[in-house]
Protein backbone atom coordinates (compact mmCIF):
# COMPACT_ATOMS: atom_id res chain seq x y z
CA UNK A 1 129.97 3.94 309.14
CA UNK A 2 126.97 4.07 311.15
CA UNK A 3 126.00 7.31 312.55
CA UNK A 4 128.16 9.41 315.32
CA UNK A 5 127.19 10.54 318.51
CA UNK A 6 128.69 11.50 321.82
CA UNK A 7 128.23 8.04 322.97
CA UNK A 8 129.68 6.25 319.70
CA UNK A 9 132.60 9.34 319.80
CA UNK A 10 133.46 8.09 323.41
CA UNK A 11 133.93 4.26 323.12
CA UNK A 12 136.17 4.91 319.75
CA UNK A 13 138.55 6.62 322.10
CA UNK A 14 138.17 4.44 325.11
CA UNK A 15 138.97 2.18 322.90
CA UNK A 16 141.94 3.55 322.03
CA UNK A 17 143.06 5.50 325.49
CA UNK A 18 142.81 1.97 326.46
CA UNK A 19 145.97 1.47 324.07
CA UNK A 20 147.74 4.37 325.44
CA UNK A 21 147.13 4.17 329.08
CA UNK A 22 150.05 4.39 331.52
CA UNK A 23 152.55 5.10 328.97
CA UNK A 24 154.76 7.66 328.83
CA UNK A 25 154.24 10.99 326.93
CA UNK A 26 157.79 11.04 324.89
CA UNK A 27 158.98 10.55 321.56
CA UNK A 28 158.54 6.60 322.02
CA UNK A 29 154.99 7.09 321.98
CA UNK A 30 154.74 9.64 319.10
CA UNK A 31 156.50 7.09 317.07
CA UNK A 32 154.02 4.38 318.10
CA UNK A 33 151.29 6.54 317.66
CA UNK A 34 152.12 7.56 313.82
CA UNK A 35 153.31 3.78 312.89
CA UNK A 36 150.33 2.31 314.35
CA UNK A 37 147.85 4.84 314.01
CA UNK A 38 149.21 6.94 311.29
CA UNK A 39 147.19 9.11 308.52
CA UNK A 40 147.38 5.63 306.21
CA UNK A 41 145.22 3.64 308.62
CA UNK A 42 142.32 3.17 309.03
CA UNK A 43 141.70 3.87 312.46
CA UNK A 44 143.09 7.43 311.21
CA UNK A 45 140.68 7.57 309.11
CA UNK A 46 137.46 6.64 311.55
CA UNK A 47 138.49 9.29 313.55
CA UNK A 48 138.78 11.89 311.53
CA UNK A 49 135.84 11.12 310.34
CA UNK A 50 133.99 10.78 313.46
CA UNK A 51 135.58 14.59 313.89
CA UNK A 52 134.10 16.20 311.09
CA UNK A 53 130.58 14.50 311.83
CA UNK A 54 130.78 16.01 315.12
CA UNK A 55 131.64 18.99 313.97
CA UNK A 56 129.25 19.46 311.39
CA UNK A 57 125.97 17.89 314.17
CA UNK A 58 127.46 20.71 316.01
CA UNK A 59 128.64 18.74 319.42
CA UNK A 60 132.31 19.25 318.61
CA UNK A 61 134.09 22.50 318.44
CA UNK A 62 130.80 24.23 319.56
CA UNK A 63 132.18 27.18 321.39
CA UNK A 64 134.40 30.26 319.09
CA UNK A 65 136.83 32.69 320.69
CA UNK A 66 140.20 34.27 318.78
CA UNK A 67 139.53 32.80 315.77
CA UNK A 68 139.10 29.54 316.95
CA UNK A 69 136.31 27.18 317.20
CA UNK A 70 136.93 24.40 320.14
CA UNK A 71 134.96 22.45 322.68
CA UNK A 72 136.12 20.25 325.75
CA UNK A 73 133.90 17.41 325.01
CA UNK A 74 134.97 14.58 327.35
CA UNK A 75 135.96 15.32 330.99
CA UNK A 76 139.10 12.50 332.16
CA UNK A 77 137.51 9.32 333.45
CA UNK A 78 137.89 5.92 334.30
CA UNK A 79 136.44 4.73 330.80
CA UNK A 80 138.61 7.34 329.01
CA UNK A 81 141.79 6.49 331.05
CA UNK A 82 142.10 9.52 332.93
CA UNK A 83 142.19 11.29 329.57
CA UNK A 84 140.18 14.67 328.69
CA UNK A 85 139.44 14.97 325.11
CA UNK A 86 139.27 18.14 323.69
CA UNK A 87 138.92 19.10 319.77
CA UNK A 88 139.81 22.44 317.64
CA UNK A 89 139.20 23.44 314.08
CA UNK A 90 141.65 26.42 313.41
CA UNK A 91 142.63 28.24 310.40
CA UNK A 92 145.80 30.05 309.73
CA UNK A 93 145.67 30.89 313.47
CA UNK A 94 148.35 30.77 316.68
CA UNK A 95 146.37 29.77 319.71
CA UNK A 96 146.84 30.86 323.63
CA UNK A 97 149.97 29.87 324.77
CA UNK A 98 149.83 26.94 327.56
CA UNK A 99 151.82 24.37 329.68
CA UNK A 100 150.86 21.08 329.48
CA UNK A 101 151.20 20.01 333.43
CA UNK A 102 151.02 15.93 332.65
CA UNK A 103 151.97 16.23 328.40
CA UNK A 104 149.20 16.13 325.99
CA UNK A 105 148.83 13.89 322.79
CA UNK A 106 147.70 15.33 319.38
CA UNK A 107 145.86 14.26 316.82
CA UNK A 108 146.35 16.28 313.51
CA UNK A 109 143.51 16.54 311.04
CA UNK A 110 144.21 18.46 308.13
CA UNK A 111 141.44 19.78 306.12
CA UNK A 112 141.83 22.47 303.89
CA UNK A 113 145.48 23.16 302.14
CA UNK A 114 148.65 21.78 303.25
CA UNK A 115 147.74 22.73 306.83
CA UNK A 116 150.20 21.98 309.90
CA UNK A 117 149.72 22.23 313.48
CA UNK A 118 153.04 23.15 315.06
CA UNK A 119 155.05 22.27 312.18
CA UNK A 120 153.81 18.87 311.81
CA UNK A 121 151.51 17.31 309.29
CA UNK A 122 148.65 14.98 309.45
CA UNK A 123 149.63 12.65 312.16
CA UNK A 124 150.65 12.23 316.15
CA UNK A 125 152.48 14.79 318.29
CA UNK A 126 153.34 13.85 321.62
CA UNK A 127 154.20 16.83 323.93
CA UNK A 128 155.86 15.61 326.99
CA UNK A 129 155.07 16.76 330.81
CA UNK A 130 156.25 20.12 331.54
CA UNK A 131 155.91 21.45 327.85
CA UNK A 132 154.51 24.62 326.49
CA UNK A 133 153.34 26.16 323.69
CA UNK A 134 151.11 28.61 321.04
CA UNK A 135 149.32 25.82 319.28
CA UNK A 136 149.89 27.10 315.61
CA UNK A 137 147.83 25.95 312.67
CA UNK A 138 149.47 27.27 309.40
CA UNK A 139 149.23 26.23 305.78
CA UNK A 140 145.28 25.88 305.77
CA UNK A 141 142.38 24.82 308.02
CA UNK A 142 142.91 21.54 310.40
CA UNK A 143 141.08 19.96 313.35
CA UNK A 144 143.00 18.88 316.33
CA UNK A 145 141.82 16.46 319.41
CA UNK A 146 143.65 16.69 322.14
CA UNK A 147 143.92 14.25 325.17
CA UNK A 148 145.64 15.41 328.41
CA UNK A 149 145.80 13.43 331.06
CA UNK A 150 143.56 14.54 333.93
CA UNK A 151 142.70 17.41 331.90
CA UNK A 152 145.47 19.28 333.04
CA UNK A 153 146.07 22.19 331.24
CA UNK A 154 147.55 25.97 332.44
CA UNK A 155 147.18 28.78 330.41
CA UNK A 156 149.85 31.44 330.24
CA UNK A 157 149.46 35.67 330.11
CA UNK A 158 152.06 36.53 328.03
């Protein structure tokens, strides 16, 4: 693999908002998501590791609060289909709780153990619009990306 930047980060996932674009956030999609870009393929695999190189250059996940390190490192545009793209790396930890306005797709990256984010393993989880949640990593250490569309996002006092 040749080596990762911002730049090379962005038009892997144009490339594959471009897949993803205008469909619903539902269970339809989550299935789609894990059959055709599931933890056996190897577009799972390129991103992941396009992840950890970004984490360990230091342009992903370069902020730290609660626990958690995370980093908002694509704003939603045209090229990213009106997606934001946001990663985490969290550890045994339950995040802020939020609403996701317009859904949000995950991508689960376990590292360390038998982590889970939310219950679910390596793989897709599609939260539909409306939907809230403490984003939970348990089990171990894992990085998540999330895209939301338009970057909508509303945290929650609770």
């Amino acid at each position: 693999m040749t080596s990762i930047t911002p730049e090379t980060f962005r038009a892997q996932l144009a490339a594959l908002t471009a897949r993803i674009a205008g469909r619903p956030l539902d269970e339809a999609l989550d299935r789609w998501l894990n059959a055709e870009i599931g933890p056996a393929t190897h577009a799972f695999a390129e991103i992941k590791a396009s992840c950890e190189a970004g984490v360990a250059a230091g342009w992903l996940c370069n902020r730290e609060g609660g626990g958690i390190r995370y980093g908002r490192i694509f704003k939603p545009t045209d090229d990213l289909h009106g997606f934001s793209v946001d990663v985490v790396d969290m550890k045994d930890v339950i995040g802020p709780h939020h609403v996701h306005p317009h859904g949000e797709i995950d991508l689960i990256m376990p590292l360390e153990g038998d982590a889970q984010f939310n219950g679910r393993s390596a793989g897709w989880l599609v939260c539909p619009p409306g939907s809230a949640h403490h984003p939970t990593v348990s089990n171990g250490r894992a990085l998540v990306l999330y895209l939301l569309p338009q970057g909508a996002i509303e945290f929650t006092k609770n």
